[in-house]
PDB file of N, CA and C in Angstrom:
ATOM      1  N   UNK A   1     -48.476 -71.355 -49.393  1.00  0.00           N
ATOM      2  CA  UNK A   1     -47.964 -70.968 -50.682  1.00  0.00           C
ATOM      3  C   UNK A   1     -49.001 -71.107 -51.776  1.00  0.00           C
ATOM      4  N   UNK A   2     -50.012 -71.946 -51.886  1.00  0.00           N
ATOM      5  CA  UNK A   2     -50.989 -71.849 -52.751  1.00  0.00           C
ATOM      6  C   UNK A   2     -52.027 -70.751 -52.999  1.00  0.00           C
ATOM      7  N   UNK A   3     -52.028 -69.992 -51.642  1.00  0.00           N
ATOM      8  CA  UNK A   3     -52.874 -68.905 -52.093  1.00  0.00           C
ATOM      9  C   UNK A   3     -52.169 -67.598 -52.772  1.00  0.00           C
ATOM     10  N   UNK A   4     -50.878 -67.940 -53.263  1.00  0.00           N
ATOM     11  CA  UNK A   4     -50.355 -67.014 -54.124  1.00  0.00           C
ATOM     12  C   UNK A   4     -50.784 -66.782 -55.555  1.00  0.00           C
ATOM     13  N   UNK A   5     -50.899 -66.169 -56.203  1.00  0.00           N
ATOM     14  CA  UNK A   5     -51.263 -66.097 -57.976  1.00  0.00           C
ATOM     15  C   UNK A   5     -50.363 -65.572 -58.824  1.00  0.00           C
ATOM     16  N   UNK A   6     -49.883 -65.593 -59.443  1.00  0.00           N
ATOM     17  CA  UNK A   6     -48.688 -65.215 -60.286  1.00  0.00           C
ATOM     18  C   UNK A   6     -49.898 -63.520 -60.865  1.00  0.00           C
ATOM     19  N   UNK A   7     -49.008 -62.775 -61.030  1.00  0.00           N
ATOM     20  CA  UNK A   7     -48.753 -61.355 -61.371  1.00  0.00           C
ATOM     21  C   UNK A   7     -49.583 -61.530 -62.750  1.00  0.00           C
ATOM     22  N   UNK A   8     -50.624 -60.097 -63.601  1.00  0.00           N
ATOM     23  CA  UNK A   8     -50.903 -59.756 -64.398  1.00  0.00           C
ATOM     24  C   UNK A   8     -50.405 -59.215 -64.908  1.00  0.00           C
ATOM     25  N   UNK A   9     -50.524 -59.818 -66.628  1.00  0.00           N
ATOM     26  CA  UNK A   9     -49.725 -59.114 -67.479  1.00  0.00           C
ATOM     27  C   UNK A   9     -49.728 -60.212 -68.975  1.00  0.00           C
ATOM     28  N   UNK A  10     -48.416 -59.600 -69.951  1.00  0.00           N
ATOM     29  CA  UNK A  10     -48.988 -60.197 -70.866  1.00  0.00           C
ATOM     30  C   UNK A  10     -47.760 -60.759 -71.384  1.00  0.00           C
ATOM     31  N   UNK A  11     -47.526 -61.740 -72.031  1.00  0.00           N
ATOM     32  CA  UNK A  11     -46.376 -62.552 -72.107  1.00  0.00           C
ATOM     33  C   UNK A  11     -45.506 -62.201 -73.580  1.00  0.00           C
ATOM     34  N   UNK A  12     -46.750 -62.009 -74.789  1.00  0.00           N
ATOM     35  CA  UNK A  12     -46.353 -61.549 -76.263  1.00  0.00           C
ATOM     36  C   UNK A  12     -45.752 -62.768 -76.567  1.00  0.00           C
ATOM     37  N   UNK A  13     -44.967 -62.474 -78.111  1.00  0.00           N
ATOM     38  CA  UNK A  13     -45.224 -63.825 -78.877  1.00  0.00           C
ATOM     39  C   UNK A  13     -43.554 -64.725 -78.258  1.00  0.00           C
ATOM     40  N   UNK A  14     -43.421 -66.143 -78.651  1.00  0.00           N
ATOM     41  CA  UNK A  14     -42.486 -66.666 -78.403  1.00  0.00           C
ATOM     42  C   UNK A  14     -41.308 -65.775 -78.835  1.00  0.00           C
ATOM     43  N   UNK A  15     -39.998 -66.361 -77.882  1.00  0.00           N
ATOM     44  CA  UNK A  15     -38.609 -65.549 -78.509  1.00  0.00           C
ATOM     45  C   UNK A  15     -38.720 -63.922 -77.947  1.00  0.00           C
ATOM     46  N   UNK A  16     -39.053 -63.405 -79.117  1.00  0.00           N
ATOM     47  CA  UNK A  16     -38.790 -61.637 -79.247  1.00  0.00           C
ATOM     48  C   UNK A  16     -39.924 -61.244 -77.661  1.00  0.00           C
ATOM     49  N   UNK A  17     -40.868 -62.113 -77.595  1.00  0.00           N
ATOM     50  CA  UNK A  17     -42.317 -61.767 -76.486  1.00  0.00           C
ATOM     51  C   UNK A  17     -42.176 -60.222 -76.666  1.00  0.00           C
ATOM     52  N   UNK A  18     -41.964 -59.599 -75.228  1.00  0.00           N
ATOM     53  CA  UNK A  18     -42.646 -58.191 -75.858  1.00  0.00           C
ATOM     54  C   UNK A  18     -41.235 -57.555 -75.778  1.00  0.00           C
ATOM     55  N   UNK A  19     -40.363 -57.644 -76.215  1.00  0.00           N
ATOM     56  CA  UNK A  19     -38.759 -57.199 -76.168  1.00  0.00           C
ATOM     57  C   UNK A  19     -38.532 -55.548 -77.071  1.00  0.00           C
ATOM     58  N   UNK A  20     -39.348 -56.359 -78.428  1.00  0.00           N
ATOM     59  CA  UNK A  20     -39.519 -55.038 -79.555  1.00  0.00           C
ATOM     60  C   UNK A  20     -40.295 -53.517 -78.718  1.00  0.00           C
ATOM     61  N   UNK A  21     -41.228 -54.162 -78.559  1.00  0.00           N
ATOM     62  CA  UNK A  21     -42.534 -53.288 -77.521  1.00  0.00           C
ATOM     63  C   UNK A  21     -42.139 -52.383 -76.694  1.00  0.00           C
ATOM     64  N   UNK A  22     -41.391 -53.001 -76.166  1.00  0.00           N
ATOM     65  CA  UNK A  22     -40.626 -52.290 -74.749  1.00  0.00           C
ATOM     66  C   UNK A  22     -38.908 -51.299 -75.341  1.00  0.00           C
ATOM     67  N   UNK A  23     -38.929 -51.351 -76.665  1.00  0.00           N
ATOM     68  CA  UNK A  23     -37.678 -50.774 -77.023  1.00  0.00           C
ATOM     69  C   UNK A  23     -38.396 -49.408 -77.666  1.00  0.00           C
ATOM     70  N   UNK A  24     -39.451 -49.441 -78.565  1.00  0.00           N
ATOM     71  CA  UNK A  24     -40.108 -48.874 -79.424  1.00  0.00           C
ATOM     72  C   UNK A  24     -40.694 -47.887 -78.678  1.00  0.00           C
ATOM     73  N   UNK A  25     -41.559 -48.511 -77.141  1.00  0.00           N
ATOM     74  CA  UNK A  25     -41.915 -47.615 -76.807  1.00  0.00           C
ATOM     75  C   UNK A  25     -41.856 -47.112 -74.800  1.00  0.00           C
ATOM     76  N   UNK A  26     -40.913 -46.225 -74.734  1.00  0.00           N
ATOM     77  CA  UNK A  26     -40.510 -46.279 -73.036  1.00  0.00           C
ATOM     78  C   UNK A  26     -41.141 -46.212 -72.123  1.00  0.00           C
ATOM     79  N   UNK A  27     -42.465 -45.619 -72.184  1.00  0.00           N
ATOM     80  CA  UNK A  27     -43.626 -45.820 -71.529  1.00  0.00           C
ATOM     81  C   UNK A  27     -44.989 -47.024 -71.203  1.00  0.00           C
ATOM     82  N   UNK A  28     -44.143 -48.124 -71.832  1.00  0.00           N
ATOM     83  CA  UNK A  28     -45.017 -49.189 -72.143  1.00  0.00           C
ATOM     84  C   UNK A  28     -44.988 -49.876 -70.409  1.00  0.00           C
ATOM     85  N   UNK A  29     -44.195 -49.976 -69.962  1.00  0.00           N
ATOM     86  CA  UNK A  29     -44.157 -50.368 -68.320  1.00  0.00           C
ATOM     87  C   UNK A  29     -44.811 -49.264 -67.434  1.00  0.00           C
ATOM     88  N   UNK A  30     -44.960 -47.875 -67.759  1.00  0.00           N
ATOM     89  CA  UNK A  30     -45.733 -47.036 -66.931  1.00  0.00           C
ATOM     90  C   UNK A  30     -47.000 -47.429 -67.223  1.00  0.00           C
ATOM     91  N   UNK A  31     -47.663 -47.968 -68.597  1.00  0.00           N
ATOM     92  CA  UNK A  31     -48.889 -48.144 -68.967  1.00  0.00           C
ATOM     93  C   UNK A  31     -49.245 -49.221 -68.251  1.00  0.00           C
ATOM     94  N   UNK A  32     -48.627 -50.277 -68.682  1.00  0.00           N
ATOM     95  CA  UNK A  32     -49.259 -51.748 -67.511  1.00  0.00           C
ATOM     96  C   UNK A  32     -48.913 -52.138 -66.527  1.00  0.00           C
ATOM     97  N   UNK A  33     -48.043 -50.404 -65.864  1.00  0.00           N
ATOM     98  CA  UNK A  33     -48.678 -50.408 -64.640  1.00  0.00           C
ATOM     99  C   UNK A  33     -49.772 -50.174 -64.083  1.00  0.00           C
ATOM    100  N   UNK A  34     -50.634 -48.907 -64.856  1.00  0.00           N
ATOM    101  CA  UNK A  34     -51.577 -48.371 -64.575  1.00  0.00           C
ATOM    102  C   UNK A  34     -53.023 -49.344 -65.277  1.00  0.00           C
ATOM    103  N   UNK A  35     -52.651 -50.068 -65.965  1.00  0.00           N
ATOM    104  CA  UNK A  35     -53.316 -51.739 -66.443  1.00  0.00           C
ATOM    105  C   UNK A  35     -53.792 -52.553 -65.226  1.00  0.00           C
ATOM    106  N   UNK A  36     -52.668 -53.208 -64.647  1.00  0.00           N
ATOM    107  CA  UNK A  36     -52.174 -54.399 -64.217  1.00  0.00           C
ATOM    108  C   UNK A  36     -52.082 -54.088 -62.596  1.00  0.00           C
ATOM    109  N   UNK A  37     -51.733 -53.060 -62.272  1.00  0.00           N
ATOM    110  CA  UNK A  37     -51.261 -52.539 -61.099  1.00  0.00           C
ATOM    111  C   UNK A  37     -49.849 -52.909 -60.583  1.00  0.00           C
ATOM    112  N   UNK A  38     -49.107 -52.694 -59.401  1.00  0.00           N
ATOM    113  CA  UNK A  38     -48.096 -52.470 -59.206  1.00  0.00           C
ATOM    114  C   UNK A  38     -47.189 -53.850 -59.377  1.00  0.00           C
ATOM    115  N   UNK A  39     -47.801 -54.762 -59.456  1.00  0.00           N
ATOM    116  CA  UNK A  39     -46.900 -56.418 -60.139  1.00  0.00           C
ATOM    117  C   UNK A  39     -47.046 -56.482 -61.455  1.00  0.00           C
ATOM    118  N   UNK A  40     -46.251 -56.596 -62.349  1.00  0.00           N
ATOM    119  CA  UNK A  40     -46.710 -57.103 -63.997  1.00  0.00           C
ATOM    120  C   UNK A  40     -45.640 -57.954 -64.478  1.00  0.00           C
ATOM    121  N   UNK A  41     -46.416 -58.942 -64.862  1.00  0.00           N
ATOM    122  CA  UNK A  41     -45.330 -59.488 -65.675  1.00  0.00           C
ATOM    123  C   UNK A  41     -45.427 -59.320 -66.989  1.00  0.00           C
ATOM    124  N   UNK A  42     -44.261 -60.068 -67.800  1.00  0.00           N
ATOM    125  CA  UNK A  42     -44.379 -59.773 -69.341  1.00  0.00           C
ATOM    126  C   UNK A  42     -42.940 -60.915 -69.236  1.00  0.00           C
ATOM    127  N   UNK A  43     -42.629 -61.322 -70.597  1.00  0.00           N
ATOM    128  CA  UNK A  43     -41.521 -61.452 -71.156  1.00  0.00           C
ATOM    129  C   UNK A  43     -40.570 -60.682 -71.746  1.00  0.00           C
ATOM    130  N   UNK A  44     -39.121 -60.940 -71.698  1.00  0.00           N
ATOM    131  CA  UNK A  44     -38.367 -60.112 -72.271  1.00  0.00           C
ATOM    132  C   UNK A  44     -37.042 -60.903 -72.720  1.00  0.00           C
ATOM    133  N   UNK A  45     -36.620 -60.821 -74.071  1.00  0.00           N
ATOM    134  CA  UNK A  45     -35.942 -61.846 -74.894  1.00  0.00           C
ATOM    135  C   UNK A  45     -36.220 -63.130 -74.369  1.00  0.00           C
ATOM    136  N   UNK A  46     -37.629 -63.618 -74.452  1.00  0.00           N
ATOM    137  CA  UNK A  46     -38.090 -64.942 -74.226  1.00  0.00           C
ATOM    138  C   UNK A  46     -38.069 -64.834 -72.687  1.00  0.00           C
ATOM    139  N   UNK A  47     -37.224 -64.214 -71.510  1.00  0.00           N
ATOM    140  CA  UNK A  47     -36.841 -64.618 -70.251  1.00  0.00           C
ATOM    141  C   UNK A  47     -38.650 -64.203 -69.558  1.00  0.00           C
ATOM    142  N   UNK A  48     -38.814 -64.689 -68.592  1.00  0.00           N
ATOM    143  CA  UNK A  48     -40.237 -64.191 -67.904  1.00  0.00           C
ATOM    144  C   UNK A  48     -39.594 -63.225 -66.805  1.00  0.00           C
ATOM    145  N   UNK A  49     -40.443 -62.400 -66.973  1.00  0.00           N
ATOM    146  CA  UNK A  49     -39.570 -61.244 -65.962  1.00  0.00           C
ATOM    147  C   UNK A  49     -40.560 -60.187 -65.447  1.00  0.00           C
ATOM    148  N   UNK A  50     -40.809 -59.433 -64.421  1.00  0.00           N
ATOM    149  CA  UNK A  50     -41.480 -58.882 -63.098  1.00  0.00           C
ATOM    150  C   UNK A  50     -41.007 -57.553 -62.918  1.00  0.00           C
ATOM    151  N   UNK A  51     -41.908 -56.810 -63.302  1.00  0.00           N
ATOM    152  CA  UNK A  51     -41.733 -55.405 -62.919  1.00  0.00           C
ATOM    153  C   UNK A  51     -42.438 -54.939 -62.160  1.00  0.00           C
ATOM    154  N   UNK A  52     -41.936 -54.875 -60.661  1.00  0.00           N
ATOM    155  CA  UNK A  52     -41.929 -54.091 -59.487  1.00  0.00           C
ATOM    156  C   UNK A  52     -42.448 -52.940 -59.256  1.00  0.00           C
ATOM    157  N   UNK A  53     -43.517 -52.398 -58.667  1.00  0.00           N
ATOM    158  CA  UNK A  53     -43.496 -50.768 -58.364  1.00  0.00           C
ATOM    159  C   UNK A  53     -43.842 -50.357 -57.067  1.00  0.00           C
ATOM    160  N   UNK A  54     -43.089 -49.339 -56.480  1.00  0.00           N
ATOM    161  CA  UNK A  54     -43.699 -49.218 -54.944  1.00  0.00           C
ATOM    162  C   UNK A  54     -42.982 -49.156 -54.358  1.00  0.00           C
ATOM    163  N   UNK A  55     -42.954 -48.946 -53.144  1.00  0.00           N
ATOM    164  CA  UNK A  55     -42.401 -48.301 -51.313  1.00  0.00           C
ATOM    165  C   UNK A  55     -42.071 -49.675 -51.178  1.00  0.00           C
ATOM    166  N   UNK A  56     -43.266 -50.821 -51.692  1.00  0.00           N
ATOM    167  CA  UNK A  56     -42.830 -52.186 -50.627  1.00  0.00           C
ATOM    168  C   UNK A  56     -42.017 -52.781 -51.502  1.00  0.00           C
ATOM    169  N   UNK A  57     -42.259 -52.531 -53.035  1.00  0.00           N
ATOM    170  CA  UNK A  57     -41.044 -53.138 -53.829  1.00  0.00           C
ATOM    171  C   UNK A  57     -39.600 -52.784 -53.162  1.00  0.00           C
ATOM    172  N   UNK A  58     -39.655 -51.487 -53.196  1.00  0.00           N
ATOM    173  CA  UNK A  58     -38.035 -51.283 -53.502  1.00  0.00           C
ATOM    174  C   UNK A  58     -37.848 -51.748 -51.594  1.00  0.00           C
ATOM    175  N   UNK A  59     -38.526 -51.878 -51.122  1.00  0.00           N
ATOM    176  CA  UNK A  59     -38.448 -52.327 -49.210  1.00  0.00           C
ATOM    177  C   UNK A  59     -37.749 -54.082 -49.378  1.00  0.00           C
ATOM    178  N   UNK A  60     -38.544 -54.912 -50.425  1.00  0.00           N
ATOM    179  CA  UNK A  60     -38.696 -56.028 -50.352  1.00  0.00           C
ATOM    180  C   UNK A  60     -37.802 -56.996 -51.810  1.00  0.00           C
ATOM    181  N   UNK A  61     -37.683 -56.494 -52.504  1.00  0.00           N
ATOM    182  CA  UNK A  61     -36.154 -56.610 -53.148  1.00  0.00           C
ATOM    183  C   UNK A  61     -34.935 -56.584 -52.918  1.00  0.00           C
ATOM    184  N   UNK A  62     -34.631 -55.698 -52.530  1.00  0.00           N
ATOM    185  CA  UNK A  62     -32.861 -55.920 -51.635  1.00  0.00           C
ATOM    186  C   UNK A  62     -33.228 -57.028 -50.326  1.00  0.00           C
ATOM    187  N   UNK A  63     -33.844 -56.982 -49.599  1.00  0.00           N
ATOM    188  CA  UNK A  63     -33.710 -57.726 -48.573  1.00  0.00           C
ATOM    189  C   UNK A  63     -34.673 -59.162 -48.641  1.00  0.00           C
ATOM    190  N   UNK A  64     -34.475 -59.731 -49.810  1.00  0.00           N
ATOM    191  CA  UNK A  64     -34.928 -60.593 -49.954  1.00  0.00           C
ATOM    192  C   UNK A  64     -33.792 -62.070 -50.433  1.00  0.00           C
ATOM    193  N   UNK A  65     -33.591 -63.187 -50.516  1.00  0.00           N
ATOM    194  CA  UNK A  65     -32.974 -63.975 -51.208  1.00  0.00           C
ATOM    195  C   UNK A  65     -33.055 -64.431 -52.062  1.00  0.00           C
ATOM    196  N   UNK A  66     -32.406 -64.515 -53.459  1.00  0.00           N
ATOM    197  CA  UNK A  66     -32.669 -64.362 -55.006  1.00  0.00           C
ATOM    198  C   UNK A  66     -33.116 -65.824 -54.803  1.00  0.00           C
ATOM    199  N   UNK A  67     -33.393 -67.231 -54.399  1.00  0.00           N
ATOM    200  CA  UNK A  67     -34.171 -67.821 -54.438  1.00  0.00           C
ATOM    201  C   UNK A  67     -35.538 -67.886 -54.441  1.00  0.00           C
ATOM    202  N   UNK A  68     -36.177 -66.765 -53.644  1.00  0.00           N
ATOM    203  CA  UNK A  68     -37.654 -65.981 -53.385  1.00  0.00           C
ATOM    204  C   UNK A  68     -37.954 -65.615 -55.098  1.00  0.00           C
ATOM    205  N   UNK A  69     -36.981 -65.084 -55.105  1.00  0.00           N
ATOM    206  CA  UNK A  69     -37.120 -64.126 -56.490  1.00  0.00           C
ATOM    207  C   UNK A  69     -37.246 -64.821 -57.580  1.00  0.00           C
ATOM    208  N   UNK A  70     -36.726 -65.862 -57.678  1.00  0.00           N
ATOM    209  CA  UNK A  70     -36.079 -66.823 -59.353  1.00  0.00           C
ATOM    210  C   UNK A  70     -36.822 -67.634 -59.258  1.00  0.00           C
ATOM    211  N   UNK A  71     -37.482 -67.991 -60.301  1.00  0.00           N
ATOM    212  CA  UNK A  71     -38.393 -68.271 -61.038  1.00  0.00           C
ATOM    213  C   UNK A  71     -38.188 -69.535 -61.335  1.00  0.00           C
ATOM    214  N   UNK A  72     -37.171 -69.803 -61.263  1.00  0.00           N
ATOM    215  CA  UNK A  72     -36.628 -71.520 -61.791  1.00  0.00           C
ATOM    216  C   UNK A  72     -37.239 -72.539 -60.605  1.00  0.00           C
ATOM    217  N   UNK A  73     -38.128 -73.195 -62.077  1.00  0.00           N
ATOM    218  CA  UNK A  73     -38.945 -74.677 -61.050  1.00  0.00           C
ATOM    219  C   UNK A  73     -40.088 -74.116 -60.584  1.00  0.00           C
ATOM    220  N   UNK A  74     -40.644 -72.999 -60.833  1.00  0.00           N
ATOM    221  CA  UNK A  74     -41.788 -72.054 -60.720  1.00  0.00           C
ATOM    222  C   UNK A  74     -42.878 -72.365 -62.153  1.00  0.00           C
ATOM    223  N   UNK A  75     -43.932 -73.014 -61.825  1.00  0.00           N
ATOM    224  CA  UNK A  75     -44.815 -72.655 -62.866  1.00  0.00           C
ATOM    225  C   UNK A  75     -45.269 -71.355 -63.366  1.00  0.00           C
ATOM    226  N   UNK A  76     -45.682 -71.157 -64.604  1.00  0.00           N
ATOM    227  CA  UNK A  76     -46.207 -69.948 -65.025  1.00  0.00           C
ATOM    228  C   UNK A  76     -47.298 -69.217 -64.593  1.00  0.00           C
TER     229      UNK A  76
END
């Protein structure tokens, strides 16, 4: 488990993080995808949250257990 690295991307400011960003403008997740590549994280109403892209995403999301997934007790 240590040779994992948490996902690129950008967190924005406390609270709002990038919530405004992502309302203002709908293409802002196609962009850091093409940034960041197919893992990115960011914040959204303060929550830390993971946007997915791909064959193996949508393969490895449903058949996964939301413990894998959740973040709770997970460093940043």
């Amino acid at each position: 488990m240590s040779s994992l690295t948490n996902p690129l991307g950008q967190m924005g400011l406390p609270l709002l993080s990038e919530t405004l960003a992502f309302l203002r403008d709908l293409d802002l997740a196609k962009r850091r995808h093409r940034q960041y590549g197919p893992i990115v994280k960011t914040q959204l109403l303060g929550n830390p949250t993971v946007f997915l892209k791909g064959v193996e995403a949508n393969d490895f999301v449903p058949l996964t257990k939301i413990s894998v997934l959740s973040a709770v007790g997970r460093p940043a």
